[in-house]
Every structure is written in C-alpha cells, then in structure tokens.
N, C-alpha and C. Protein backbone atom coordinates (compact mmCIF):
# COMPACT_ATOMS: atom_id res chain seq x y z
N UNK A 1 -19.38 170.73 238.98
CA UNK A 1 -20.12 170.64 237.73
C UNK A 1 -20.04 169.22 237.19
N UNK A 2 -21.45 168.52 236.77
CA UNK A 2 -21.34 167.42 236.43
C UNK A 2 -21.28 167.11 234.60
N UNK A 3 -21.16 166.09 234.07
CA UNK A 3 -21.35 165.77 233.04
C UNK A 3 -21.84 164.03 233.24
N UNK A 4 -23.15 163.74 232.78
CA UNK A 4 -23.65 162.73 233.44
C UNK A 4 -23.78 161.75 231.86
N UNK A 5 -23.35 160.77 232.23
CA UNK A 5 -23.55 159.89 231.35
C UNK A 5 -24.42 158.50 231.71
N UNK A 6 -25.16 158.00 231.16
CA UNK A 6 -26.28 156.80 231.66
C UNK A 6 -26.80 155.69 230.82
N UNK A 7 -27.48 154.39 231.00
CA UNK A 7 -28.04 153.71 230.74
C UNK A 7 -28.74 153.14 231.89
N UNK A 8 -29.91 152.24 231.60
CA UNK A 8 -30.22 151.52 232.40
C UNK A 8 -30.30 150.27 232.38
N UNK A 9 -30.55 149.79 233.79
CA UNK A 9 -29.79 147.81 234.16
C UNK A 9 -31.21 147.17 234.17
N UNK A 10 -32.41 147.90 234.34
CA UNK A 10 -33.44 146.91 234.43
C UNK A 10 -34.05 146.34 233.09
N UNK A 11 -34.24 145.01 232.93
CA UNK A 11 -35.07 144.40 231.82
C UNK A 11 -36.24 144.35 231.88
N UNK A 12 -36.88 144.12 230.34
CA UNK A 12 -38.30 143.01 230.51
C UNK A 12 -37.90 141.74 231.15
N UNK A 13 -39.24 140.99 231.48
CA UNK A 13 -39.15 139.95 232.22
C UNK A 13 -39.52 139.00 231.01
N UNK A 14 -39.32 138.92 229.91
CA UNK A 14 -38.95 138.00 229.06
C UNK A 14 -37.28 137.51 228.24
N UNK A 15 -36.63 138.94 228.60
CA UNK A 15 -35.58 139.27 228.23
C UNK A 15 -34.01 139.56 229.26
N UNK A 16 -32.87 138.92 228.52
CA UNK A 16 -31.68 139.40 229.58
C UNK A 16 -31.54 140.83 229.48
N UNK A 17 -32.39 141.60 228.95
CA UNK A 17 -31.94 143.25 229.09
C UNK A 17 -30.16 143.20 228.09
N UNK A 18 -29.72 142.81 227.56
CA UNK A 18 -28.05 142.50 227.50
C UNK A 18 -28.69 143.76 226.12
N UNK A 19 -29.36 144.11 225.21
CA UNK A 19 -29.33 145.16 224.22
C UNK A 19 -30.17 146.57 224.85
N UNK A 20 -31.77 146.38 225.40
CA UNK A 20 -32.20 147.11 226.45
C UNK A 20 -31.91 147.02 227.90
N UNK A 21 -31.11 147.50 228.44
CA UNK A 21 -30.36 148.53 227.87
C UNK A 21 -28.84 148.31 228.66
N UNK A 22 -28.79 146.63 228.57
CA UNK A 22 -27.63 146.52 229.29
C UNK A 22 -26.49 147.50 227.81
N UNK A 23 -26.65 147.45 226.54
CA UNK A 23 -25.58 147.73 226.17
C UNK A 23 -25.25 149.48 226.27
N UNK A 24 -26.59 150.42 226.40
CA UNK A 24 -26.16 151.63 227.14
C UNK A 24 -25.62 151.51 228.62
N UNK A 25 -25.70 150.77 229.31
CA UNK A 25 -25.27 150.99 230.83
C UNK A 25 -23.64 150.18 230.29
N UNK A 26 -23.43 149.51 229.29
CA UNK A 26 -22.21 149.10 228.66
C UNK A 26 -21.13 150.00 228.55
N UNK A 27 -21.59 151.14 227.66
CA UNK A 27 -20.93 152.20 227.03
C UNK A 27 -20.48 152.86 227.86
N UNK A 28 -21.54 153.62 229.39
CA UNK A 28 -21.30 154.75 229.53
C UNK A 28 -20.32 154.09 230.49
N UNK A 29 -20.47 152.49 231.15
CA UNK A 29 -19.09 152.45 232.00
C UNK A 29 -18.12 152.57 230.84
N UNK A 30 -17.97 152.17 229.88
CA UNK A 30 -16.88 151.81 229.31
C UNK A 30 -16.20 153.21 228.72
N UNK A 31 -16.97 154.15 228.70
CA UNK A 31 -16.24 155.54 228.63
C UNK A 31 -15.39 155.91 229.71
N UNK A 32 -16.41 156.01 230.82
CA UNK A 32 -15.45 156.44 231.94
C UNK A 32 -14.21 155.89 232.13
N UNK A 33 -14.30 154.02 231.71
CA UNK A 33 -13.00 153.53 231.65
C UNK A 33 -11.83 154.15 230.56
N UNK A 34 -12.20 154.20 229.98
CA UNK A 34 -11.34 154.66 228.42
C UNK A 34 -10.31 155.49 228.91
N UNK A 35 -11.36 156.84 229.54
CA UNK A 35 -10.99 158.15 229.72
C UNK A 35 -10.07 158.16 231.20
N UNK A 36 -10.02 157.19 231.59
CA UNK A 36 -9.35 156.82 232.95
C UNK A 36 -7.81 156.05 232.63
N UNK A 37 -8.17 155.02 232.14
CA UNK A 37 -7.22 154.39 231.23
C UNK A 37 -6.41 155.13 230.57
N UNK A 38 -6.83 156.54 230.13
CA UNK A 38 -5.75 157.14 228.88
C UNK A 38 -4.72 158.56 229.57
N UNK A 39 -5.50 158.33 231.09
CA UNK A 39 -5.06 159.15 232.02
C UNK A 39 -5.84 160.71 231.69
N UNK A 40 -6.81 160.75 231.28
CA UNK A 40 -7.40 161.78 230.95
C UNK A 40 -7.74 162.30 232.49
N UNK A 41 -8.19 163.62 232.51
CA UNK A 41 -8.66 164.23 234.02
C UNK A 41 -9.52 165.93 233.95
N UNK A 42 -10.48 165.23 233.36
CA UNK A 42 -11.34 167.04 232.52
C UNK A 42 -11.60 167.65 233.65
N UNK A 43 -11.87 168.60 233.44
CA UNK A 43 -12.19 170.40 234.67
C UNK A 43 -13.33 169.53 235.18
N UNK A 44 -14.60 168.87 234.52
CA UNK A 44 -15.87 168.76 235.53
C UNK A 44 -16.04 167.25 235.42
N UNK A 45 -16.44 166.89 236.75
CA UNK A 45 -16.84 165.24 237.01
C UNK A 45 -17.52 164.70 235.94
N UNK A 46 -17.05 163.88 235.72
CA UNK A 46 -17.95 162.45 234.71
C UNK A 46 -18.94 161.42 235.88
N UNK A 47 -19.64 161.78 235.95
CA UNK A 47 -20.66 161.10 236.57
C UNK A 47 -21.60 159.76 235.99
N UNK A 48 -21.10 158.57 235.87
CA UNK A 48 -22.04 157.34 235.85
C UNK A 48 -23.26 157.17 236.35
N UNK A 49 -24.62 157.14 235.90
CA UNK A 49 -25.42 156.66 236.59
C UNK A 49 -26.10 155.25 235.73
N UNK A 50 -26.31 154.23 236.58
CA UNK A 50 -26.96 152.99 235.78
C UNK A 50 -27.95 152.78 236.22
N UNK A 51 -29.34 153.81 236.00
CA UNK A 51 -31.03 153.85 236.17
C UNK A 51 -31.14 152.20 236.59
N UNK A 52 -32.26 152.23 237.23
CA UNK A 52 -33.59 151.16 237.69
C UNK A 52 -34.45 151.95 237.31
N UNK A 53 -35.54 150.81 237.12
CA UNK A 53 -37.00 150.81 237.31
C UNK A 53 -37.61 152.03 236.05
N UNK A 54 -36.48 151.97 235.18
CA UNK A 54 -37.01 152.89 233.48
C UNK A 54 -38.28 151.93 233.41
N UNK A 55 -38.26 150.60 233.49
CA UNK A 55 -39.69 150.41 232.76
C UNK A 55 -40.45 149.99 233.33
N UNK A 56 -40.39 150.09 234.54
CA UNK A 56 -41.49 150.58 235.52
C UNK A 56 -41.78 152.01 235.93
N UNK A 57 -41.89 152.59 234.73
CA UNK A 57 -42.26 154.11 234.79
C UNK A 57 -41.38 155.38 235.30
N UNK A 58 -39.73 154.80 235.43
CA UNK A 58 -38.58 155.61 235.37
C UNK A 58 -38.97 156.09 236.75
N UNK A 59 -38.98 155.45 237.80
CA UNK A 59 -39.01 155.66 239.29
C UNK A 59 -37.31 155.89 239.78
N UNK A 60 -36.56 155.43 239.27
CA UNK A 60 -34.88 155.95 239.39
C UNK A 60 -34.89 156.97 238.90
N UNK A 61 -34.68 157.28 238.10
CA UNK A 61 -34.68 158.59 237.26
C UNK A 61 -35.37 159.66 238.69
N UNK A 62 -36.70 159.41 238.62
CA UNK A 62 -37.71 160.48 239.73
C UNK A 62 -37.03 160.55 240.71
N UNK A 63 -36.42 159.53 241.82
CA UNK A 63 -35.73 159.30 242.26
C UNK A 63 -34.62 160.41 242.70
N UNK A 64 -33.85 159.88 241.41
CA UNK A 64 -32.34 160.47 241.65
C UNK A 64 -32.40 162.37 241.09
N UNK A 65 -33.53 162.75 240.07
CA UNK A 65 -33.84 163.80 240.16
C UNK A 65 -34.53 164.60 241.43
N UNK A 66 -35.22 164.14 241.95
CA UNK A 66 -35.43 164.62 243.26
C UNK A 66 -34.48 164.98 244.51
N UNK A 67 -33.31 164.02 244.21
CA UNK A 67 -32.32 164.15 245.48
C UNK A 67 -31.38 165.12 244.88
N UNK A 68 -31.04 165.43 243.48
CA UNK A 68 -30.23 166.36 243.25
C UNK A 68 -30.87 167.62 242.19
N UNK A 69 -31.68 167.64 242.10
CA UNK A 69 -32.69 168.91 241.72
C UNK A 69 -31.58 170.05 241.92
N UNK A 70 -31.68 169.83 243.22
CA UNK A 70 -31.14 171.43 243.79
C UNK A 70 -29.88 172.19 243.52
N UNK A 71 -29.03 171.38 242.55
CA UNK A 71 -27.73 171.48 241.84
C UNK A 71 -28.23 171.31 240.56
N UNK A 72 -29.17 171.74 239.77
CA UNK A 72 -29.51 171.63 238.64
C UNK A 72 -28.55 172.32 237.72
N UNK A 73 -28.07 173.62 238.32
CA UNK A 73 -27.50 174.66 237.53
C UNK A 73 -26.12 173.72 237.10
N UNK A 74 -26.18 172.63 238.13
CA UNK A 74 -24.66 172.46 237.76
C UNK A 74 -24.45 171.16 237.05
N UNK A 75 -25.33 170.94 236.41
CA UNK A 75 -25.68 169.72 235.51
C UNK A 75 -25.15 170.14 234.25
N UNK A 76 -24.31 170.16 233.45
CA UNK A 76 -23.88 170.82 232.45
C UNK A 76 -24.76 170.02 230.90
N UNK A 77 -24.81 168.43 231.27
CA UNK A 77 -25.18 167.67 230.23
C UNK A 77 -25.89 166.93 230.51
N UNK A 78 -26.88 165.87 230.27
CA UNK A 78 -27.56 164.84 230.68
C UNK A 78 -27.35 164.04 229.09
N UNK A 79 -26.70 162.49 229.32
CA UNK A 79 -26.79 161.62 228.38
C UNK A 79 -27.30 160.44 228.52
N UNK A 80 -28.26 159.52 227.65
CA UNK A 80 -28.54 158.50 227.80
C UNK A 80 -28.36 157.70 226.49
N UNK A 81 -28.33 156.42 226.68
CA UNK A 81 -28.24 155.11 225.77
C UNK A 81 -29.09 154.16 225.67
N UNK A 82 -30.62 154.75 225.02
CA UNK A 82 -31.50 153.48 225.23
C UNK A 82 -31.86 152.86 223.70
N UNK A 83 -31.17 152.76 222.91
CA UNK A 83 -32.11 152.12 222.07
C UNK A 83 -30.65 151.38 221.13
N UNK A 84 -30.20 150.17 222.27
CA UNK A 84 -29.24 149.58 221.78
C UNK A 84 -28.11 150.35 221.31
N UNK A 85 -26.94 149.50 221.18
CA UNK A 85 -25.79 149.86 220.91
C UNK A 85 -25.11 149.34 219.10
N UNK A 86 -26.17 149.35 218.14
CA UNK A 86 -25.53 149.08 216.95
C UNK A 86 -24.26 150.48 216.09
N UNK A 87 -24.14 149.83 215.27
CA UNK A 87 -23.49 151.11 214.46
C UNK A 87 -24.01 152.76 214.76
N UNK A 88 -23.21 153.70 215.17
CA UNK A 88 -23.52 154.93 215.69
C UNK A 88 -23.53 155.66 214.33
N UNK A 89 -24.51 156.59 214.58
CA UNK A 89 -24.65 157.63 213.64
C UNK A 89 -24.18 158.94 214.13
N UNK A 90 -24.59 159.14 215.26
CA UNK A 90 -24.50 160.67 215.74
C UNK A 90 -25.71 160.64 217.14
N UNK A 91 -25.57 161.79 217.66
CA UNK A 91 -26.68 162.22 218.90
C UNK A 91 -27.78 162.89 218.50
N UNK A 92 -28.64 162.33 219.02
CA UNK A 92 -29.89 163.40 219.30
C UNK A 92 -29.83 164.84 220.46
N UNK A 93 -29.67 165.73 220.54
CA UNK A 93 -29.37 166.81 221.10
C UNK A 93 -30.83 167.78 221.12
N UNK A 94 -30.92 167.95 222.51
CA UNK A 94 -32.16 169.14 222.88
C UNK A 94 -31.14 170.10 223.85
N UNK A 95 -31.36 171.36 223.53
CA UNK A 95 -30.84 172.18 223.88
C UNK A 95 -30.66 173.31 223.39
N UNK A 96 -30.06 174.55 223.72
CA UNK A 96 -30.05 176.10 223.04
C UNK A 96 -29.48 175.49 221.53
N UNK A 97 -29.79 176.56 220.74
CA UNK A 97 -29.11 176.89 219.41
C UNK A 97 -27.39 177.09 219.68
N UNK A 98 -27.18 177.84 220.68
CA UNK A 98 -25.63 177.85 220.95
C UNK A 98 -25.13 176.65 221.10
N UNK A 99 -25.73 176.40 221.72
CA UNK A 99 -25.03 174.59 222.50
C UNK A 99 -25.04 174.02 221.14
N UNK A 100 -26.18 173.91 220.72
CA UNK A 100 -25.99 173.14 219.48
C UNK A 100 -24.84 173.28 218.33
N UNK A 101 -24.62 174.04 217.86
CA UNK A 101 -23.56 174.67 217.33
C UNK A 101 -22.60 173.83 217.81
N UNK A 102 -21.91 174.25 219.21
CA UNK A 102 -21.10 173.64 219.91
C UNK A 102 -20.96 172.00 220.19
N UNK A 103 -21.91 171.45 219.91
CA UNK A 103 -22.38 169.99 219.75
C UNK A 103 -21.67 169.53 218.28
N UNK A 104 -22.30 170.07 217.33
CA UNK A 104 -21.64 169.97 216.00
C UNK A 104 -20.46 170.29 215.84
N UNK A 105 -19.38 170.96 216.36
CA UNK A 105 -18.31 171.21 216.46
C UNK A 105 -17.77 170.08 217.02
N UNK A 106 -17.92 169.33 218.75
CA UNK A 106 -17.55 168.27 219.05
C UNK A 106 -17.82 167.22 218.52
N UNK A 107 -19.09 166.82 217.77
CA UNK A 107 -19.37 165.32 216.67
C UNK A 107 -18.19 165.54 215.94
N UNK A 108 -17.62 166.95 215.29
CA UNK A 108 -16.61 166.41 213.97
C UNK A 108 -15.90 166.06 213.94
N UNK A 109 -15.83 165.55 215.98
CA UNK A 109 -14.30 164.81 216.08
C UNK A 109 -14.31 163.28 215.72
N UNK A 110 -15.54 163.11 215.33
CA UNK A 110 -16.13 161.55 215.14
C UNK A 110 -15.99 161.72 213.62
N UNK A 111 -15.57 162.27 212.76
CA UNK A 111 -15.85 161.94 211.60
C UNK A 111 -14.64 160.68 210.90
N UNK A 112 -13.63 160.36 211.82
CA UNK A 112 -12.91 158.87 210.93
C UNK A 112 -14.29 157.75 211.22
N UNK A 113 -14.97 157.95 212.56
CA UNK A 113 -16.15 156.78 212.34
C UNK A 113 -17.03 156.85 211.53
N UNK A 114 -17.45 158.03 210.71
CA UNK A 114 -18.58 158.27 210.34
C UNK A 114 -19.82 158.55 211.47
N UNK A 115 -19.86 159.24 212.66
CA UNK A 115 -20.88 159.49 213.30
C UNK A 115 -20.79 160.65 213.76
N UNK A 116 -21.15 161.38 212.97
CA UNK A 116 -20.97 163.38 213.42
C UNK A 116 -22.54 163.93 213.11
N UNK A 117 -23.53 163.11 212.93
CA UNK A 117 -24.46 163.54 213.34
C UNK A 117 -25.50 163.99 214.32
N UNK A 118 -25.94 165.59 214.35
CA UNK A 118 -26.66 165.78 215.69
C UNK A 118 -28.20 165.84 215.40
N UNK A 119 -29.14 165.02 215.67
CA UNK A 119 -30.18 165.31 215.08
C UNK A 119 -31.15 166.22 216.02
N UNK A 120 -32.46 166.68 216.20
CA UNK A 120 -33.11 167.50 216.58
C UNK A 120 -33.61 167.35 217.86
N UNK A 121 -33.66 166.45 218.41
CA UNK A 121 -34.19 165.87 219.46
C UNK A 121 -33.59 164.90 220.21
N UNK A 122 -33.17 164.77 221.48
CA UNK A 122 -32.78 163.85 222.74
C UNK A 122 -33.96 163.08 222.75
N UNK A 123 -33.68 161.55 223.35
CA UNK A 123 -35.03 160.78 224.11
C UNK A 123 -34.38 160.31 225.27
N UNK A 124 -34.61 159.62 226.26
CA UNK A 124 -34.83 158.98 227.60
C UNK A 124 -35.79 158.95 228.20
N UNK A 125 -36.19 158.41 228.79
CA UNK A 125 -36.99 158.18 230.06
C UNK A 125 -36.58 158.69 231.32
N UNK A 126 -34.83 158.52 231.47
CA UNK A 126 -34.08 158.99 232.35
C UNK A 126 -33.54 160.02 232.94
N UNK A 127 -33.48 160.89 231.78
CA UNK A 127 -32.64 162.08 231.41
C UNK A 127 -34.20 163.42 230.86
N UNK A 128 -35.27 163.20 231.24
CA UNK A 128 -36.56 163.51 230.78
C UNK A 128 -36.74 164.69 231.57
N UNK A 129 -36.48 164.45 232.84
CA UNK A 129 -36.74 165.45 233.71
C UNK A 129 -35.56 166.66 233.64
N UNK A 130 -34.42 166.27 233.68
CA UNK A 130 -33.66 167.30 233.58
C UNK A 130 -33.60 168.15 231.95
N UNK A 131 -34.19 167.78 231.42
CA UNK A 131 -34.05 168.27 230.34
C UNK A 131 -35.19 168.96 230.02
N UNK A 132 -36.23 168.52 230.47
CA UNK A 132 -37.26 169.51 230.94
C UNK A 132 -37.58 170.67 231.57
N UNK A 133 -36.18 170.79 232.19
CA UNK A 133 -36.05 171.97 233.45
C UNK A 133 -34.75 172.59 232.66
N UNK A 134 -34.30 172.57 231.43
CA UNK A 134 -33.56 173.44 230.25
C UNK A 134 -31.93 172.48 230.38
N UNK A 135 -31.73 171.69 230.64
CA UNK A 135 -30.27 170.93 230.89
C UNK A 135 -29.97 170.40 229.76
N UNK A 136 -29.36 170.89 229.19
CA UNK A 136 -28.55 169.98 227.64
C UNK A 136 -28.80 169.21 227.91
N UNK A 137 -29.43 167.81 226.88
CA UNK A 137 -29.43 166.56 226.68
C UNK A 137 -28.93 165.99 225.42
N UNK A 138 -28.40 164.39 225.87
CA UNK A 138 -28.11 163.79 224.61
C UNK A 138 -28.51 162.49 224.42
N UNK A 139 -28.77 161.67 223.50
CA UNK A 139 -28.93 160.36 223.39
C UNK A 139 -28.37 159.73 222.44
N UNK A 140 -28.26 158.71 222.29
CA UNK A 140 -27.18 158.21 221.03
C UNK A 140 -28.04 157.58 219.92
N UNK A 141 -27.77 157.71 218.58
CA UNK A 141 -28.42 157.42 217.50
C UNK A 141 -27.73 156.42 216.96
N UNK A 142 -28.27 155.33 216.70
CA UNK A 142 -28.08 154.20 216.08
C UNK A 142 -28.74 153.46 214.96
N UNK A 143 -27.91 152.72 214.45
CA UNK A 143 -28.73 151.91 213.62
C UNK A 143 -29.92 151.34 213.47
N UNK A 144 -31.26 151.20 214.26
CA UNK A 144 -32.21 150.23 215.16
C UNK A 144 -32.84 149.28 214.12
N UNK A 145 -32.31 149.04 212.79
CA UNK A 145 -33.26 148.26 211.83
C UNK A 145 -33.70 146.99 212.44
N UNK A 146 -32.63 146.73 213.59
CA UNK A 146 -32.65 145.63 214.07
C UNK A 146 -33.14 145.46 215.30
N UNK A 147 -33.40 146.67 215.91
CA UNK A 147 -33.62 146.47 217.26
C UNK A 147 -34.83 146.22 217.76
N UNK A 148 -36.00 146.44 217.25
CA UNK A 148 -37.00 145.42 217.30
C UNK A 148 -37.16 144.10 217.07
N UNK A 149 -36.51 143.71 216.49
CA UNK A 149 -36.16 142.20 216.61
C UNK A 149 -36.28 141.70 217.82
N UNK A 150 -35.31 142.45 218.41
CA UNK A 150 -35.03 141.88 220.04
C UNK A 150 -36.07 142.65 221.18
N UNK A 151 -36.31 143.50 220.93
CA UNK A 151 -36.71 144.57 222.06
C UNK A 151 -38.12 143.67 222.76
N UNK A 152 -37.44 143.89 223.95
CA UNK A 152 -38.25 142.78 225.10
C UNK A 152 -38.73 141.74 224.53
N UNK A 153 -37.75 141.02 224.54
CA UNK A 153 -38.49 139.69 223.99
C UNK A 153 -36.98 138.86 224.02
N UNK A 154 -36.97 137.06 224.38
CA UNK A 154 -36.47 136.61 224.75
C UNK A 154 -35.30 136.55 223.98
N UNK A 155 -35.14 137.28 222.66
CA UNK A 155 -33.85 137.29 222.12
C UNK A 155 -32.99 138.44 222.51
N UNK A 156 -32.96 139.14 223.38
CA UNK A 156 -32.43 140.14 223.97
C UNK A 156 -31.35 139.35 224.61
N UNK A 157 -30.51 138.79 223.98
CA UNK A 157 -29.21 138.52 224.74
C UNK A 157 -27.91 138.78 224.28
N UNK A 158 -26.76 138.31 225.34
CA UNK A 158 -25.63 138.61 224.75
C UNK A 158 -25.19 138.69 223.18
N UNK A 159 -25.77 137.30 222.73
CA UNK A 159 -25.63 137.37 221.39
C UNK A 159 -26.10 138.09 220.09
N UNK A 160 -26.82 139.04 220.60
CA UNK A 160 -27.38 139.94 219.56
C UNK A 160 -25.80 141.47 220.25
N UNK A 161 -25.22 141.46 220.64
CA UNK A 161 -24.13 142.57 220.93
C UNK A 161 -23.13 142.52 219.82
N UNK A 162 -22.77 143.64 219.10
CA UNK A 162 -21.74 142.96 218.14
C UNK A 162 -20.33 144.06 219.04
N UNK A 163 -19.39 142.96 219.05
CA UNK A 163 -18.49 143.66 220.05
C UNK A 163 -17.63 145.20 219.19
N UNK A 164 -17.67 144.65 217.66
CA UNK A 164 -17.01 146.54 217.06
C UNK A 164 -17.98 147.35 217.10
N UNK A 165 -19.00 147.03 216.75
CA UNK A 165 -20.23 148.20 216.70
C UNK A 165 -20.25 148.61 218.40
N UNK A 166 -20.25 148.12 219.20
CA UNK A 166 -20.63 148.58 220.79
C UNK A 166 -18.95 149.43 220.55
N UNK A 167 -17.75 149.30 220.25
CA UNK A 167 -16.91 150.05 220.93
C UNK A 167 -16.78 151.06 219.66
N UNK A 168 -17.48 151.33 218.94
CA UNK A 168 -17.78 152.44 217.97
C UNK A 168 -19.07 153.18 218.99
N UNK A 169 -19.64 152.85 219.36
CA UNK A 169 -20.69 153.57 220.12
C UNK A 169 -19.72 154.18 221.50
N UNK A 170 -19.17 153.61 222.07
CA UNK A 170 -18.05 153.77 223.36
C UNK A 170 -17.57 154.77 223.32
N UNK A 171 -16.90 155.05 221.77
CA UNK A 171 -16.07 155.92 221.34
C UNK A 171 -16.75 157.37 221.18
N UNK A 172 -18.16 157.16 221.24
CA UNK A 172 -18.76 158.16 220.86
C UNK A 172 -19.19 158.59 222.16
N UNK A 173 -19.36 158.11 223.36
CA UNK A 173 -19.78 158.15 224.61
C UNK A 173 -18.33 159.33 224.91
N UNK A 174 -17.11 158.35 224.63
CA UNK A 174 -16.03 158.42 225.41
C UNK A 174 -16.28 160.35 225.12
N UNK A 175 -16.26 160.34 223.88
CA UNK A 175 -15.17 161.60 223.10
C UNK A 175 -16.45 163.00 223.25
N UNK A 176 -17.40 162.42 223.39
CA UNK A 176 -18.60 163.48 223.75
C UNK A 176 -18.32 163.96 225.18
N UNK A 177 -18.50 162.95 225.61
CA UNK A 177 -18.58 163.45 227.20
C UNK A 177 -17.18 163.81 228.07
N UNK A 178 -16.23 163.55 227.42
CA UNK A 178 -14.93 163.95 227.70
C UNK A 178 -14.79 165.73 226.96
N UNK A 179 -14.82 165.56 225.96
CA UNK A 179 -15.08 167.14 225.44
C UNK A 179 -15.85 167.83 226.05
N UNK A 180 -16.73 167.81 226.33
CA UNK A 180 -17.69 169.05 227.41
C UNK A 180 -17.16 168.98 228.71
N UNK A 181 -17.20 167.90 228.94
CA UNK A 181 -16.42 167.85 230.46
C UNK A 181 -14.91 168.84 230.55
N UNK A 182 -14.03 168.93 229.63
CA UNK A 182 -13.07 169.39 229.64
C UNK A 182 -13.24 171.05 228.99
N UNK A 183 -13.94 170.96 228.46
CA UNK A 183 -14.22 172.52 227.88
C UNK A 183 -14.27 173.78 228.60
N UNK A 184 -13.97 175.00 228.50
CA UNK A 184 -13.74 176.20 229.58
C UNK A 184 -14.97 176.30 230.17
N UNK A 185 -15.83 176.49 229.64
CA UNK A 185 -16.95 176.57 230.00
C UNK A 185 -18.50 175.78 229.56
N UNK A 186 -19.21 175.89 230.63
CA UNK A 186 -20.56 174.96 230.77
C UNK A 186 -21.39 174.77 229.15
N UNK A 187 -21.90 173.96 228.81
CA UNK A 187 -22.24 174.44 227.62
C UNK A 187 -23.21 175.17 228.05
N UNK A 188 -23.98 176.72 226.84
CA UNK A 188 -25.04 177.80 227.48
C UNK A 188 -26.45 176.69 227.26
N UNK A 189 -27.19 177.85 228.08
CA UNK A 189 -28.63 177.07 228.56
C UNK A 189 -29.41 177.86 227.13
C-alpha cells in the first residue's frame, strides 16, 4: 500500500522552475527525509514521485498512471505541491465524506502552525487521474498573493523561496503523509 507524495521538476522556459514547482518537488523530498531522520517506519510505503512534462500536458503523470493503474486499489492517497511553497494554510482534499472527517482529524495535528485547514477540493495535473478513478487526493494550500508574481516568468528563482515558510509547508507534507501512512487502516473510498 502506497502513500504517494509529489511535485514536479519541469519549468517554463523563461523560468528556474525553483517556486513552480521546484519548491513542491522540495517538500515532498524533504518529508520523506524528516520522517527517515526521526527514525519513523509507518505500516505503508511513502512513495516520492518528482513528475516531468506537467506542462507539457502532464505526459509523466499519463505515464506513470498507466504503468501502475493496476494497483490502484492500493493507492491509499495521492498528494501534490503545485502552487508554490509560501505560508501553509491547510489541504485541499477530494475524497469520501469519511475520509474527510478523518483528514480533519489529522490537520489538527497542525494547529501550533496554524494550518488545519481542509478545503473542498484537491488540484494537480499529476495526481488528476488517480483521483478521478476515486483515490483520496491532496494538495497543499498556500498563501499565493504572491505567486503570480513569479509564475513562469523569469523571477521564478531561488530567491523568491523563503526558507521558514518552505519548512512550515514540509511540516505539513511530513505529518500528513506520515499519519495515513501509519494509520490501521486505508483511508475509505
């Protein structure tokens, strides 16, 4: 049983990608590290994936859904990180009413950050297909007042990353996807 966590590495070609979406492909390594680091070891795999070709019409994504389709059942979560890494609010969550519930129960472990919000809806490009075919999804909610600023366009660099806000987002990667992963059971469909 997986618990998949993601961003993607490809940019615009005006831009270092370092906010789209190098700072989701940031997080979700930097969870797995955390949770490795702290000697953690949950019941179901934490699975990394760092998409290509999202903006060339999410041909990774098609891709890597095609080769593992056939283990769908055992996809417990699908998460992605596309719309920068500022100050976290909470997840966007598509999925049963149960799950959800159960979603809000795990955000309230975020409440010293202030980010225990689950709002109504997941997005990706990445995570589109499986969630289409009923697979819990999540995406991370952020601040974005700013993220048009940068979004494809040559200020997309390191220097728009603010290093506390990205490990406030980390934290939210870490503690989400470590909680389901470790939980008795799958979250329900």
């Amino acid at each position: 049983q997986v618990v998949l966590l993601s961003g993607h590495l490809d940019s615009w070609d005006v831009g270092q990608g370092a906010m789209d979406d190098g700072g989701g492909a940031f997080i979700s390594w930097e969870a797995l590290s955390l949770i490795k680091d702290l000697g953690l070891r949950p019941k179901r795999t934490l699975r990394l994936v760092l998409w290509t070709g999202e903006e060339q019409g999410g041909v990774g994504a098609k891709q890597y859904y095609q080769l593992h389709k056939e283990n769908i059942s055992n996809f417990d979560i699908v998460m992605e990180s596309d719309e920068g890494t500022f100050k976290p609010s909470g997840l966007g969550f598509a999925g049963s009413a149960e799950a959800r519930d159960i979603m809000k129960e795990v955000m309230d472990l975020l409440q010293p950050i202030n980010a225990t919000d689950v709002y109504d809806t997941a997005d990706g490009t990445d995570i589109a297909y499986w969630m289409r075919d009923g697979v819990p999804g999540a995406s991370l909610h952020n601040d974005i007042n700013k993220y048009f600023w940068f979004h494809h366009s040559q200020g997309d660099t390191m220097t728009v990353q603010d290093p506390n806000q990205m490990n406030l987002c980390a934290a939210v990667w870490t503690v989400v996807s470590y909680v389901i992963a470790d939980m008795e059971d799958m979250l329900p469909r």
